[in-house]
Protein backbone atom coordinates (compact mmCIF):
# COMPACT_ATOMS: atom_id res chain seq x y z
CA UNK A 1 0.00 0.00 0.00
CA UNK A 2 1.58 3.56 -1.03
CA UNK A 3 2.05 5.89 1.60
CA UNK A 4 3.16 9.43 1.57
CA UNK A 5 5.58 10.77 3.73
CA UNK A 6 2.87 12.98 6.19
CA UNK A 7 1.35 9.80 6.62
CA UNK A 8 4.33 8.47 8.19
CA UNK A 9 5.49 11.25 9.61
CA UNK A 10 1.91 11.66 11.48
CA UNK A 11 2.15 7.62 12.42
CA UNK A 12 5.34 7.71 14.01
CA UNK A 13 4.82 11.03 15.82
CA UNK A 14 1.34 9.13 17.52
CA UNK A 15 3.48 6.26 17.84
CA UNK A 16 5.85 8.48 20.09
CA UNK A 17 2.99 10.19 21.68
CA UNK A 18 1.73 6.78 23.01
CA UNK A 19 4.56 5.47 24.47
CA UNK A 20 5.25 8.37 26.63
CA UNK A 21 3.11 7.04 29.40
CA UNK A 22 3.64 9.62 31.66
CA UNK A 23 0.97 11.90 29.63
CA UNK A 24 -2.36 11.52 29.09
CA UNK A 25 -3.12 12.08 25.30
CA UNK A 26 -6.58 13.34 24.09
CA UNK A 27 -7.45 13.53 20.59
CA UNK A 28 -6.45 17.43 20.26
CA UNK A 29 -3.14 16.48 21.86
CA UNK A 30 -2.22 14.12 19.41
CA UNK A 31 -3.47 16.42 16.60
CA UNK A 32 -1.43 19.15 18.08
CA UNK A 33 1.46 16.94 17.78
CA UNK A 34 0.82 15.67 14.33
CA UNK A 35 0.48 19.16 13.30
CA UNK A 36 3.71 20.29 15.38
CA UNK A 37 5.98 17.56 13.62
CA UNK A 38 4.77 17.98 10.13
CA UNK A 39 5.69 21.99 10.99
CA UNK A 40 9.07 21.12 11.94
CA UNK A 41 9.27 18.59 8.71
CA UNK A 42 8.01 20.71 6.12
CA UNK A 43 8.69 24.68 8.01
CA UNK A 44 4.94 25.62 7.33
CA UNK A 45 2.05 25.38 8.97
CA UNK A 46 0.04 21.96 8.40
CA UNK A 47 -3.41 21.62 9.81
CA UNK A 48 -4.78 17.96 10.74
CA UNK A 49 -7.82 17.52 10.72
CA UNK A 50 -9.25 15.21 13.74
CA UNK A 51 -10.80 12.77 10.84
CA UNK A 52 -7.27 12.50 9.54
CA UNK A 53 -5.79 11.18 12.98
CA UNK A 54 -8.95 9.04 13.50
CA UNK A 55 -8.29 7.46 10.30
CA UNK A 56 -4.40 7.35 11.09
CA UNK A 57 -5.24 5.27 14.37
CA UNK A 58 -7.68 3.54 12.95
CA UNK A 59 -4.87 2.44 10.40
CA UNK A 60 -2.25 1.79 12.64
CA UNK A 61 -4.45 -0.47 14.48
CA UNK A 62 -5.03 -2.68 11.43
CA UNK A 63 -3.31 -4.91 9.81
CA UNK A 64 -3.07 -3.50 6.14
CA UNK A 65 0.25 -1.78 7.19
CA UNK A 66 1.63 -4.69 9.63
CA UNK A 67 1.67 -2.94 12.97
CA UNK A 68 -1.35 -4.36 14.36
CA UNK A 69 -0.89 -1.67 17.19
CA UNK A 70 -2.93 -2.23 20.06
CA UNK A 71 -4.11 1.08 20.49
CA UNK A 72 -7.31 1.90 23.34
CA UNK A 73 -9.20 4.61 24.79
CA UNK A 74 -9.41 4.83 28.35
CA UNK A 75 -11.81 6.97 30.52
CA UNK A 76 -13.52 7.62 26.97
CA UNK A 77 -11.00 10.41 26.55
CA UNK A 78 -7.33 9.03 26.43
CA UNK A 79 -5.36 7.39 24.20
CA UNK A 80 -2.58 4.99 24.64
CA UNK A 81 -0.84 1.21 23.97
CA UNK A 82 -2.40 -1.33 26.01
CA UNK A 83 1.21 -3.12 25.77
CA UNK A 84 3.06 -0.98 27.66
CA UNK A 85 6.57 -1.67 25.68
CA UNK A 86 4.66 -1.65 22.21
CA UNK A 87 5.77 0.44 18.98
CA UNK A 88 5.24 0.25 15.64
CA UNK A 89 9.15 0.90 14.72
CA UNK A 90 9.59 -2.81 16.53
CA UNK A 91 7.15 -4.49 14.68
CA UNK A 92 8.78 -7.85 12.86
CA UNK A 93 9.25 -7.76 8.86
CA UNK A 94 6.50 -10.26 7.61
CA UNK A 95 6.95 -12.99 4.92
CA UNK A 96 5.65 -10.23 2.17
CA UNK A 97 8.21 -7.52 3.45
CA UNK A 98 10.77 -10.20 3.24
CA UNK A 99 9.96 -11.26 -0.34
CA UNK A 100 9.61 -7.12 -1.67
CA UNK A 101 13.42 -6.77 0.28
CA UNK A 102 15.35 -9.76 -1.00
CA UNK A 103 13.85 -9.31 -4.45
CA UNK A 104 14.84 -5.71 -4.35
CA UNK A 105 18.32 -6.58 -3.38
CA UNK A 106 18.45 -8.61 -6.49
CA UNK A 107 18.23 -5.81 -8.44
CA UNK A 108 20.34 -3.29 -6.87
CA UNK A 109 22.76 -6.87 -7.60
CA UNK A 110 22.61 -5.96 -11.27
CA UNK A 111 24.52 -2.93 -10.12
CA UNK A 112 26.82 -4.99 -7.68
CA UNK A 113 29.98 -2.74 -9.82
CA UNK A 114 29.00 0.47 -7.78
CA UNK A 115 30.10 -0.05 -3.72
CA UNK A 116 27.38 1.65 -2.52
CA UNK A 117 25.03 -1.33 -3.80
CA UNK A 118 27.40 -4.52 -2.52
CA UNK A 119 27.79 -2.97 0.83
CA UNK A 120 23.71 -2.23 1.02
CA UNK A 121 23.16 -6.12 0.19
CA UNK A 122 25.21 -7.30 2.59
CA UNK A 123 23.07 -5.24 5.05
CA UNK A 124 19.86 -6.34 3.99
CA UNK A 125 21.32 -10.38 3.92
CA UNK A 126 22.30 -9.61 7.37
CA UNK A 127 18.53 -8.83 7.97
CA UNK A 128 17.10 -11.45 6.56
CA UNK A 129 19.44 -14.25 8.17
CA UNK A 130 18.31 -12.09 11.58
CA UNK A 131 14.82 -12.62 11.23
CA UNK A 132 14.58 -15.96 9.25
CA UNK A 133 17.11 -18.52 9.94
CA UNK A 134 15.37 -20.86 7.97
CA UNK A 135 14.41 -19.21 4.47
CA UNK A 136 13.72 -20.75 0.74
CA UNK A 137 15.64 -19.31 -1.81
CA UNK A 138 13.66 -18.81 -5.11
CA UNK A 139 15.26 -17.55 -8.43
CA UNK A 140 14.47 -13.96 -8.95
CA UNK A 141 11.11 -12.89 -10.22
CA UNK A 142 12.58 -9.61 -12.07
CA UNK A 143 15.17 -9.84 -14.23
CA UNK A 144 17.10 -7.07 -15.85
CA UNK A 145 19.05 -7.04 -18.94
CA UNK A 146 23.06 -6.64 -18.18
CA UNK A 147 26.01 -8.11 -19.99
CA UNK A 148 28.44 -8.95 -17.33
CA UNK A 149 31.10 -9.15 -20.44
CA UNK A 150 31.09 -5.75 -20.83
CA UNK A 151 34.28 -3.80 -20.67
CA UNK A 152 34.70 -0.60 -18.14
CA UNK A 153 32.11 -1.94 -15.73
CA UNK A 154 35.04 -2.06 -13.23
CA UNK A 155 35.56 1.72 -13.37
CA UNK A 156 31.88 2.73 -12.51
CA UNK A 157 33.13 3.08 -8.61
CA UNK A 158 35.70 5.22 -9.57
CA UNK A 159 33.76 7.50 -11.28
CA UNK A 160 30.71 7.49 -9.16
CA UNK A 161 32.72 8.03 -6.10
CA UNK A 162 35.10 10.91 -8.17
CA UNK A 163 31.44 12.60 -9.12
CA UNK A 164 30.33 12.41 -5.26
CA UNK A 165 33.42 13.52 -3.91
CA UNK A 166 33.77 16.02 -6.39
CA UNK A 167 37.58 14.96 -7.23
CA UNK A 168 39.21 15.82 -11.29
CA UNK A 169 40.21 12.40 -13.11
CA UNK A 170 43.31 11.94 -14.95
CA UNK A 171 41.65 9.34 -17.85
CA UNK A 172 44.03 7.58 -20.17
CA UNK A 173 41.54 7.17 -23.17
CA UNK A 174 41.50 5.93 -26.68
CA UNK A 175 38.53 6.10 -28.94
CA UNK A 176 37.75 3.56 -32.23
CA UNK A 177 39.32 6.38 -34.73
CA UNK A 178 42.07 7.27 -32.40
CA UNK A 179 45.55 5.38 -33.42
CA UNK A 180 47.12 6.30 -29.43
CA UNK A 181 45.71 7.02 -26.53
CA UNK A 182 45.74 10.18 -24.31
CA UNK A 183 45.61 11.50 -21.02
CA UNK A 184 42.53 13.85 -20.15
CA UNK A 185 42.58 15.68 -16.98
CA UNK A 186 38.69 15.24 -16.53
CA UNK A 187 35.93 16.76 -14.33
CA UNK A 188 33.46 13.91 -14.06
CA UNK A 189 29.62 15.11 -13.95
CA UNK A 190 27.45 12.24 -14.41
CA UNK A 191 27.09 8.73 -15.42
CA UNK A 192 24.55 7.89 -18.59
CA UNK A 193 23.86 4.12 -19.19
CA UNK A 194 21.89 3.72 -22.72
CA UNK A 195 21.53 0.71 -24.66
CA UNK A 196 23.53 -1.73 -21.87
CA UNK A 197 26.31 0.49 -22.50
CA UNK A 198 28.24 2.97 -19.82
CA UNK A 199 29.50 6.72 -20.25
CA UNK A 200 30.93 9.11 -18.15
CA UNK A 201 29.54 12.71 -19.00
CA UNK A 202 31.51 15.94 -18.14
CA UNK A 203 34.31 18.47 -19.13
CA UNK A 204 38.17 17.93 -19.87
CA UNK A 205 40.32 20.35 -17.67
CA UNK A 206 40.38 24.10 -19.23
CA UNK A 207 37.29 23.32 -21.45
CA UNK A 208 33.90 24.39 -22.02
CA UNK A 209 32.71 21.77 -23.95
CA UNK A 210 30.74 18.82 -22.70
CA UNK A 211 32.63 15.81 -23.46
CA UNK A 212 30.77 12.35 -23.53
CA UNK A 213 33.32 9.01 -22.41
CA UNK A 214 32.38 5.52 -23.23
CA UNK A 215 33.91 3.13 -20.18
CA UNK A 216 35.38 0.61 -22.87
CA UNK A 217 37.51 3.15 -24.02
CA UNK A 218 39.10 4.26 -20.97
CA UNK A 219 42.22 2.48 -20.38
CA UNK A 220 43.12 3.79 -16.61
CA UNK A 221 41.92 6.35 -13.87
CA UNK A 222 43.88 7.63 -11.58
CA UNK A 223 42.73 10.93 -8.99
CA UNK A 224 43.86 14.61 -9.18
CA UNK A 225 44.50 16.20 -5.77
CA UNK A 226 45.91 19.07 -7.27
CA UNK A 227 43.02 20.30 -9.67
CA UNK A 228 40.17 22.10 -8.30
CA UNK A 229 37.37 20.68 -9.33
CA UNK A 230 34.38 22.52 -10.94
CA UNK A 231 31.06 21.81 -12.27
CA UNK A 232 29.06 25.36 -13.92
CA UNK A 233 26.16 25.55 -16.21
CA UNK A 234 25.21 21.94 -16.28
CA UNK A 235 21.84 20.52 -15.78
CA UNK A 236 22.00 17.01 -17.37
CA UNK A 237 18.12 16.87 -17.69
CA UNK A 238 18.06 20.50 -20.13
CA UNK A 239 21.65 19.00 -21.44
CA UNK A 240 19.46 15.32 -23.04
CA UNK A 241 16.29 17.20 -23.61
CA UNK A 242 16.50 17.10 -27.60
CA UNK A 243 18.57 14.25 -27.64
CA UNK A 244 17.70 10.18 -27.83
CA UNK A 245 20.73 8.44 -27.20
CA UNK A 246 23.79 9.99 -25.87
CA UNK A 247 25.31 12.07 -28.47
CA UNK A 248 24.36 15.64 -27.90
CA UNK A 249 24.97 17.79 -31.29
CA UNK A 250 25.09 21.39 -31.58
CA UNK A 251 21.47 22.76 -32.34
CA UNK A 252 22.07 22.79 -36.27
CA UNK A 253 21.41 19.37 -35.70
CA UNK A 254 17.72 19.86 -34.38
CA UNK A 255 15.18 18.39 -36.73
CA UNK A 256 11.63 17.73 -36.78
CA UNK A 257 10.98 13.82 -37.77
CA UNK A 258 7.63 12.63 -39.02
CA UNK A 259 7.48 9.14 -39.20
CA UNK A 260 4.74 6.67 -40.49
CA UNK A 261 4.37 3.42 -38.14
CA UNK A 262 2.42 0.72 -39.41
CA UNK A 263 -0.43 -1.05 -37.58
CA UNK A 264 1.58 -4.50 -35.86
CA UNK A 265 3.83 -1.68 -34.32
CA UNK A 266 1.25 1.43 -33.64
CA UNK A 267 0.34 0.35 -30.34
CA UNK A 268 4.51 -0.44 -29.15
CA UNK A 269 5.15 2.97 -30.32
CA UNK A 270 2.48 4.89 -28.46
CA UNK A 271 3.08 3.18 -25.13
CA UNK A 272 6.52 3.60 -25.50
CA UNK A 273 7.10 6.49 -27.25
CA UNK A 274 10.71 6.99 -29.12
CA UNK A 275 11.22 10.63 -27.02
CA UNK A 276 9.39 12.60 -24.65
CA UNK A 277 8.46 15.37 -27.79
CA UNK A 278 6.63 12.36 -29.33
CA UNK A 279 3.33 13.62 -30.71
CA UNK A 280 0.54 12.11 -32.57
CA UNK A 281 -0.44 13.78 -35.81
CA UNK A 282 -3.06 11.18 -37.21
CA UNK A 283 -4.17 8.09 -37.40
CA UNK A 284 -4.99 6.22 -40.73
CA UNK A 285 -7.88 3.72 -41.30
CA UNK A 286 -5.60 1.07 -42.18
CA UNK A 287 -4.35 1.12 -38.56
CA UNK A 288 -1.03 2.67 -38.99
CA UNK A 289 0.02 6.02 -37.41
CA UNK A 290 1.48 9.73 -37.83
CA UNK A 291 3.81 10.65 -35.19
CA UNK A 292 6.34 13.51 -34.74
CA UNK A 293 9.64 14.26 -32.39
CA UNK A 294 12.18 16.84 -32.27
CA UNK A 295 15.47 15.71 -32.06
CA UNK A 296 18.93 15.59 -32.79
CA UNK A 297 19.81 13.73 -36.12
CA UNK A 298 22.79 11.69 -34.55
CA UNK A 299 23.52 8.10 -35.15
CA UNK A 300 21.19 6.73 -32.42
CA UNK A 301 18.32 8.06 -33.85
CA UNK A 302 19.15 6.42 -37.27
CA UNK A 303 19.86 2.98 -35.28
CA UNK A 304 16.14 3.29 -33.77
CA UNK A 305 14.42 4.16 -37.25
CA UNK A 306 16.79 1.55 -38.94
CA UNK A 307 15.75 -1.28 -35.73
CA UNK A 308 12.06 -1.19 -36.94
CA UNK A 309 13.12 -1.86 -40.57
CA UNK A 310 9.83 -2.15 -43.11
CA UNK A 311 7.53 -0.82 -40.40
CA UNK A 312 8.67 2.72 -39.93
CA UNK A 313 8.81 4.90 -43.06
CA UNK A 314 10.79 8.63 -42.81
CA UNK A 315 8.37 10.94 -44.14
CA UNK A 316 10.37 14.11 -43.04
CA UNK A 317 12.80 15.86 -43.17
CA UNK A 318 14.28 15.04 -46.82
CA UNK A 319 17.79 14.40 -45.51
CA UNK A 320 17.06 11.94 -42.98
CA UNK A 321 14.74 10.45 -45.58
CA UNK A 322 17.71 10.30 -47.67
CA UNK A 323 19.86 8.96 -45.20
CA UNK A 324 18.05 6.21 -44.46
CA UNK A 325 17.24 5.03 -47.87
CA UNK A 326 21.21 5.08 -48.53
CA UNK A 327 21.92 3.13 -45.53
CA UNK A 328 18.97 0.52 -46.64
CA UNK A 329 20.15 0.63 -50.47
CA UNK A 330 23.82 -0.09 -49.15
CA UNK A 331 22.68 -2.97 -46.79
CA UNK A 332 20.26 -4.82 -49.36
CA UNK A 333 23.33 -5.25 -51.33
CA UNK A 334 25.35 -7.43 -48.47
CA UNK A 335 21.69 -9.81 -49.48
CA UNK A 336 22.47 -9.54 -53.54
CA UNK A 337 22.34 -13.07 -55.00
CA UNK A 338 26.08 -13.52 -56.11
CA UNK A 339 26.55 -13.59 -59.85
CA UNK A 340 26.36 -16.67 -62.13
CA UNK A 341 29.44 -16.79 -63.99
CA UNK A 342 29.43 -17.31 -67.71
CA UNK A 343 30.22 -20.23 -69.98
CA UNK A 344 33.24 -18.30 -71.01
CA UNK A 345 34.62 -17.87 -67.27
């Protein structure tokens, strides 16, 4: 069941209020209180409501949130725990809380290269061997795609713990094209995952440029103590905005892409739409669909368009058109019959 966070700040704050036995708590005192913490939480006034607290009582004495919490009135005015040591912060982890935990461990396990993620497994093992000695272990229900092959994976600390600490990098690199690699004193923003593939996001030393690093290109990392490190003018959200993929171009490279889907796909494509400027311009009796996005024209957006093969057409613009029916031209030939040599051959 979802729960916001003045819910729980209003449960524990009655839960407090009740074990303080050496008060007598009304109603209005534990609305006071309610209303007190959430003040203190938030720095604004919050009025409860009595119906609110009724209801949070009458919640926290249920069982739809696990804390069964044995909550009575006495002299048909007070309020406290009938078990004198009783709180809801003690109350056990169930065989559902169990399941939702060691599940969600197994996907924060899909991440086991960060630290952060190993060390918070062992944590939560260490609670589940506390409260069940005895426990079944099933396979894992969700399953996330991750190629443990992958090279760079074993610099994703590193970085996430250079971006946290807010420390320069000294990256010995070497892209596809380049014949040697170099050394980039680099101020590390972000990490951008896309496609089951890594990259480190930020600036080289002494540049304003925003420089994008795939991990299995980066040869070593070692720390910079001696550069300061900085980190203007970049909002990573406003820097992807026009952008599927992770190549950012310059705005030249904006374009406005019509495409045609065709029914079998229609419904994929609206559900999951390619970018968040997807709109729908029609829909055709035959089932098929009209949709726009404005985007950069970079190579991941021809991958995408290219993935779908017969059953996306480029209506506009003419030069992505034009691009694609080049690539598709050049790639029907790797499928041309080979030719029958002649009788005089």
């Amino acid at each position: 069941m979802a729960l916001n966070k003045n819910a729980l700040i209003r449960y524990r704050t009655i839960d407090k209020c009740l074990q303080n036995r050496h008060r007598r708590w009304t109603l209005n005192d534990l609305i006071d209180a309610c209303s007190d913490a959430l003040y203190e939480y938030e720095g604004k006034d919050a009025e409860v409501s009595k119906r609110t607290v009724q209801l949070d009582i009458q919640m926290m004495r249920s069982d739809k949130l696990g804390y069964n919490a044995p909550i009575v009135v006495y002299d048909r005015k007070f309020y406290t725990y009938e078990e004198e040591d009783f709180t809801i912060t003690d109350v056990p982890l169930n065989e559902s809380d169990m399941s939702i935990l060691s599940e969600s461990v197994e996907m924060l396990r899909q991440f086991k290269d960060f630290s952060l993620f190993s060390e918070l497994g062992g944590v939560i093992q260490r609670l589940e061997d506390r409260i069940y000695t005895e426990k079944t272990h099933q396979p894992a229900i969700i399953h996330l795609d991750k190629n443990e092959n992958l090279k760079g994976l074993e610099h994703l600390d590193t970085l996430y713990q250079s971006i946290l600490k807010k420390i320069v990098l000294r990256i010995t690199y070497q892209s596809f094209t380049a014949r040697s690699s170099s050394v980039l004193p680099f101020h590390a923003y972000i990490l951008k995952e896309f496609n089951n593939r890594w990259f480190v996001v930020g600036r080289k030393d002494g540049e304003e440029r925003i420089f994008t690093l795939a991990l299995d290109r980066i040869i070593q990392i070692i720390y910079d103590l001696s550069i300061p490190y900085r980190m203007e003018n970049f909002d990573a959200a406003a820097f992807y905005r026009n952008t599927f993929g992770v190549t950012v171009m310059t705005d030249r490279q904006l374009i406005s892409v019509e495409l045609k889907v065709d029914r079998s796909n229609a419904p994929y494509v609206l559900t999951k739409p390619f970018h968040h400027s997807q709109q729908l311009l029609e829909r055709y009796e035959d089932g098929s669909i009209l949709i726009s996005i404005y985007v950069h024209h970079n190579y991941e957006l021809e991958r995408l368009i290219l993935g779908f093969g017969q059953s996306v057409e480029v209506l506009k613009p003419r030069v992505l058109r034009r691009r694609i029916q080049y690539i598709l031209r050049n790639a029907l030939q790797n499928y041309a019959p080979p030719e029958t040599p002649s009788e005089e051959d």
